[in-house]
C-alpha atoms as a PDB file:
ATOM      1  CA  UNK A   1     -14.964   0.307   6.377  1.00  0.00           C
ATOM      2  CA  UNK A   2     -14.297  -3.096   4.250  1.00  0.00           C
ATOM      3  CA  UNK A   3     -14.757  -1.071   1.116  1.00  0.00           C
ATOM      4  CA  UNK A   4     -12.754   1.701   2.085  1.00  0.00           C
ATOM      5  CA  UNK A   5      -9.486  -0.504   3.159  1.00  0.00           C
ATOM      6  CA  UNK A   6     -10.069  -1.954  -0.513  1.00  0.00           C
ATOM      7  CA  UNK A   7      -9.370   0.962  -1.970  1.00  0.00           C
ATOM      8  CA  UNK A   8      -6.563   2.144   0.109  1.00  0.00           C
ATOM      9  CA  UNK A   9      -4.971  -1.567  -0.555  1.00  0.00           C
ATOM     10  CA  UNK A  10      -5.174  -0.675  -3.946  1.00  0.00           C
ATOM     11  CA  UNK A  11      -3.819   2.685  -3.770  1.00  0.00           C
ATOM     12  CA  UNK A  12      -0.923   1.806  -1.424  1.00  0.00           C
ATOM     13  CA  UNK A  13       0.097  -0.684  -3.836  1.00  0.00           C
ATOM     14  CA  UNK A  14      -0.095   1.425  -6.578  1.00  0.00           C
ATOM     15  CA  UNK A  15       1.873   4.026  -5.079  1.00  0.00           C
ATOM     16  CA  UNK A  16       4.396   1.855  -4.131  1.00  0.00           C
ATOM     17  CA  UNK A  17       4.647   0.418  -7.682  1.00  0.00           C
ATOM     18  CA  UNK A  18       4.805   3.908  -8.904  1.00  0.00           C
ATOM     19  CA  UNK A  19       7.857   5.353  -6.386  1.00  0.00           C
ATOM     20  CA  UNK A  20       9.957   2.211  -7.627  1.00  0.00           C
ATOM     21  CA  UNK A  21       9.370   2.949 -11.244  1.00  0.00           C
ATOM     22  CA  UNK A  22      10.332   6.880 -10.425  1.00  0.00           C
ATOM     23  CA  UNK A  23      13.638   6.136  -8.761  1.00  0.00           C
ATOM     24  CA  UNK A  24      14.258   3.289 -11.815  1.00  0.00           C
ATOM     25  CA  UNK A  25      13.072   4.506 -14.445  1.00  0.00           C
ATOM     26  CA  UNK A  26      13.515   8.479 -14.279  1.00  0.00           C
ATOM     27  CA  UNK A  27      16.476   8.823 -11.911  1.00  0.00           C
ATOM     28  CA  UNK A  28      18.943   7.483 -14.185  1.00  0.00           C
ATOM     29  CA  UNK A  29      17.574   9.248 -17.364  1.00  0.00           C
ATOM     30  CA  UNK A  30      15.909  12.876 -15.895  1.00  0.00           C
ATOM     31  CA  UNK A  31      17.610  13.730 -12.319  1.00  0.00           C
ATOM     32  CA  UNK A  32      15.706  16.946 -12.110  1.00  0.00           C
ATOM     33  CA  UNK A  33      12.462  14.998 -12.671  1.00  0.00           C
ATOM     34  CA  UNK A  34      13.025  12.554 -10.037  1.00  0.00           C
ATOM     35  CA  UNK A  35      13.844  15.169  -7.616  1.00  0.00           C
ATOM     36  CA  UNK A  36      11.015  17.129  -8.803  1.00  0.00           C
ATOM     37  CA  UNK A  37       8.593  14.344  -8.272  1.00  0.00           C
ATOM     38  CA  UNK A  38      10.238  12.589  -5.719  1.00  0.00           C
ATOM     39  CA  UNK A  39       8.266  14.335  -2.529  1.00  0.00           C
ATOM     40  CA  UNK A  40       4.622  14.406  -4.028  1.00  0.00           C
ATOM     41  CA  UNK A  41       5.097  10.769  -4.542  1.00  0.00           C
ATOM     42  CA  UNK A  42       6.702   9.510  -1.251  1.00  0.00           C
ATOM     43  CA  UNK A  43       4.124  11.915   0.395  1.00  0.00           C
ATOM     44  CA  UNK A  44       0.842  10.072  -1.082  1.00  0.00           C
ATOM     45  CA  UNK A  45       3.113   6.892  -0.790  1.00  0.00           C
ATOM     46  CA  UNK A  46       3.550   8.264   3.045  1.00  0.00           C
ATOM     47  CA  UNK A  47      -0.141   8.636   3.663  1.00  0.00           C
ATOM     48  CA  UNK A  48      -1.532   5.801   1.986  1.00  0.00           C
ATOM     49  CA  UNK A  49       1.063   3.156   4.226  1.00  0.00           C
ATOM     50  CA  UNK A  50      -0.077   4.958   7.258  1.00  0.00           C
ATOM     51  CA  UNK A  51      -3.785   4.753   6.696  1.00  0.00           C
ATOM     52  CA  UNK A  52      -3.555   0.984   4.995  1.00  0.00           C
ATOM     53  CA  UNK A  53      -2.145  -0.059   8.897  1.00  0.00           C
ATOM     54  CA  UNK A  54      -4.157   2.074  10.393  1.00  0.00           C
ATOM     55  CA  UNK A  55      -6.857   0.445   8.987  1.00  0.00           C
ATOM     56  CA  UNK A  56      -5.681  -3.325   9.196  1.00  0.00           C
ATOM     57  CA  UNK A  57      -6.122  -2.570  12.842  1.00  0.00           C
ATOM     58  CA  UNK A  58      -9.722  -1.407  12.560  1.00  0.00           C
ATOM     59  CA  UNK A  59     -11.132  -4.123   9.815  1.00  0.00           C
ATOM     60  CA  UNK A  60      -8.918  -7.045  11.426  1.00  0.00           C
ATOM     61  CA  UNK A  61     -12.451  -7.414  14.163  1.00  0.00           C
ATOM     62  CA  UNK A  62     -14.853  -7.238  11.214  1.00  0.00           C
ATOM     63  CA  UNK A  63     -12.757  -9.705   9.181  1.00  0.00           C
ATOM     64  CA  UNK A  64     -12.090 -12.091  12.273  1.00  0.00           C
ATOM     65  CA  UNK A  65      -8.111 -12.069  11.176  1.00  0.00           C
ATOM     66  CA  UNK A  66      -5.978 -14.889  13.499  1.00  0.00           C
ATOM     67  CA  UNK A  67      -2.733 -13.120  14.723  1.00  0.00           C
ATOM     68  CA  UNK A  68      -0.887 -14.807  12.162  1.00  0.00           C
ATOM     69  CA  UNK A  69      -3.202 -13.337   8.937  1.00  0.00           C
ATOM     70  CA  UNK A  70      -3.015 -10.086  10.486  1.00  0.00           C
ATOM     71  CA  UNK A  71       1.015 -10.225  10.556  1.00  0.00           C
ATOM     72  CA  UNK A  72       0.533 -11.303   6.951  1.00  0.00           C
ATOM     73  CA  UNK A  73      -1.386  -8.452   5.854  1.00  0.00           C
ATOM     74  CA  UNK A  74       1.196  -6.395   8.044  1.00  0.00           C
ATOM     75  CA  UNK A  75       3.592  -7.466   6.349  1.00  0.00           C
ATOM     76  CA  UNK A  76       2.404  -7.614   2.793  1.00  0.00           C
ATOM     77  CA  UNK A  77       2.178  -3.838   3.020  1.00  0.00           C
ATOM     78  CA  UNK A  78       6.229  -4.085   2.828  1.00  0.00           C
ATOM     79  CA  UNK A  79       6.185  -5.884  -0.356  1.00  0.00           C
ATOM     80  CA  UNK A  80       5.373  -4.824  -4.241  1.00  0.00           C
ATOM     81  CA  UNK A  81       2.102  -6.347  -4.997  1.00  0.00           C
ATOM     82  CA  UNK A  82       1.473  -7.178  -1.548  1.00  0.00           C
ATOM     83  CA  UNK A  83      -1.256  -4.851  -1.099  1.00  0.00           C
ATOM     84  CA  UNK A  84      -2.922  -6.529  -4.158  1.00  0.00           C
ATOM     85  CA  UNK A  85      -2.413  -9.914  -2.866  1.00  0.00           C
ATOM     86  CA  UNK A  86      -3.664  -9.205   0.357  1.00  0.00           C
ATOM     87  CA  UNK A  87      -7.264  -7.157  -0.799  1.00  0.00           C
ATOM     88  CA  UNK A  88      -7.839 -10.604  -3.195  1.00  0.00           C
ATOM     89  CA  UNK A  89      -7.341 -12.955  -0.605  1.00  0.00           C
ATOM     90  CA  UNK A  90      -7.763 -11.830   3.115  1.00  0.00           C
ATOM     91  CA  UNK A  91     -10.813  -9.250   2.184  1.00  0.00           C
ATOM     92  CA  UNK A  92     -14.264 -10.211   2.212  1.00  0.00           C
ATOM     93  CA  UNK A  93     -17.637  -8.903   2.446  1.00  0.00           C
ATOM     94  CA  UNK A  94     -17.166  -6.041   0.363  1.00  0.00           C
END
C-alpha cells in the first residue's frame, strides 16, 4: 500500500505541476491547445488528488501519522511540490 501511495504522491504532484504549466505556458500563446488539453489534464489531475487522500487515510495506520502529520500531508496535497515533499519525508518503509 506504502509503495503504491509513493507513486500516486509522485503522480499527483506531477500532474499538478503539469496543469499550472498548461494554463501558463500554453493559454496565453495556443488558446485552442489549452482548451484542447485542458480536460484530459484536470481529469488525471482529478483522479490522482482523489486517490492521494484517499489513500493518506488508509497508510496514515501503517505509518503511525499524529493528527498533526496527517493534516500536513493533507494539506501538502494543496501545494506545488507538496506531494514531493511529503513522499521524502513522512513515507517510510517502502
Amino acid at each position: 500500500m506504502i509503495k503504491i501511495f509513493k507513486f500516486t504522491a509522485i503522480s499527483e504532484g506531477i500532474s499538478y505541476l503539469v496543469l499550472f504549466a498548461n494554463m501558463l505556458f500554453i493559454k496565453p500563446n495556443n488558446f485552442d491547445l489549452y482548451k484542447t488539453l485542458l480536460f484530459p489534464i484536470g481529469m488525471a489531475h482529478g483522479i490522482l488528488f482523489i486517490g492521494y487522500i484517499i489513500l493518506a487515510f488508509l497508510v496514515k495506520k501503517s505509518q503511525r501519522w499524529s493528527i498533526k502529520d496527517f493534516l500536513i500531508v493533507q494539506v501538502a496535497s494543496l501545494l506545488p511540490f507538496g506531494t514531493f515533499y511529503i513522499e521524502k519525508k513522512y513515507v517510510k518503509n517502502a
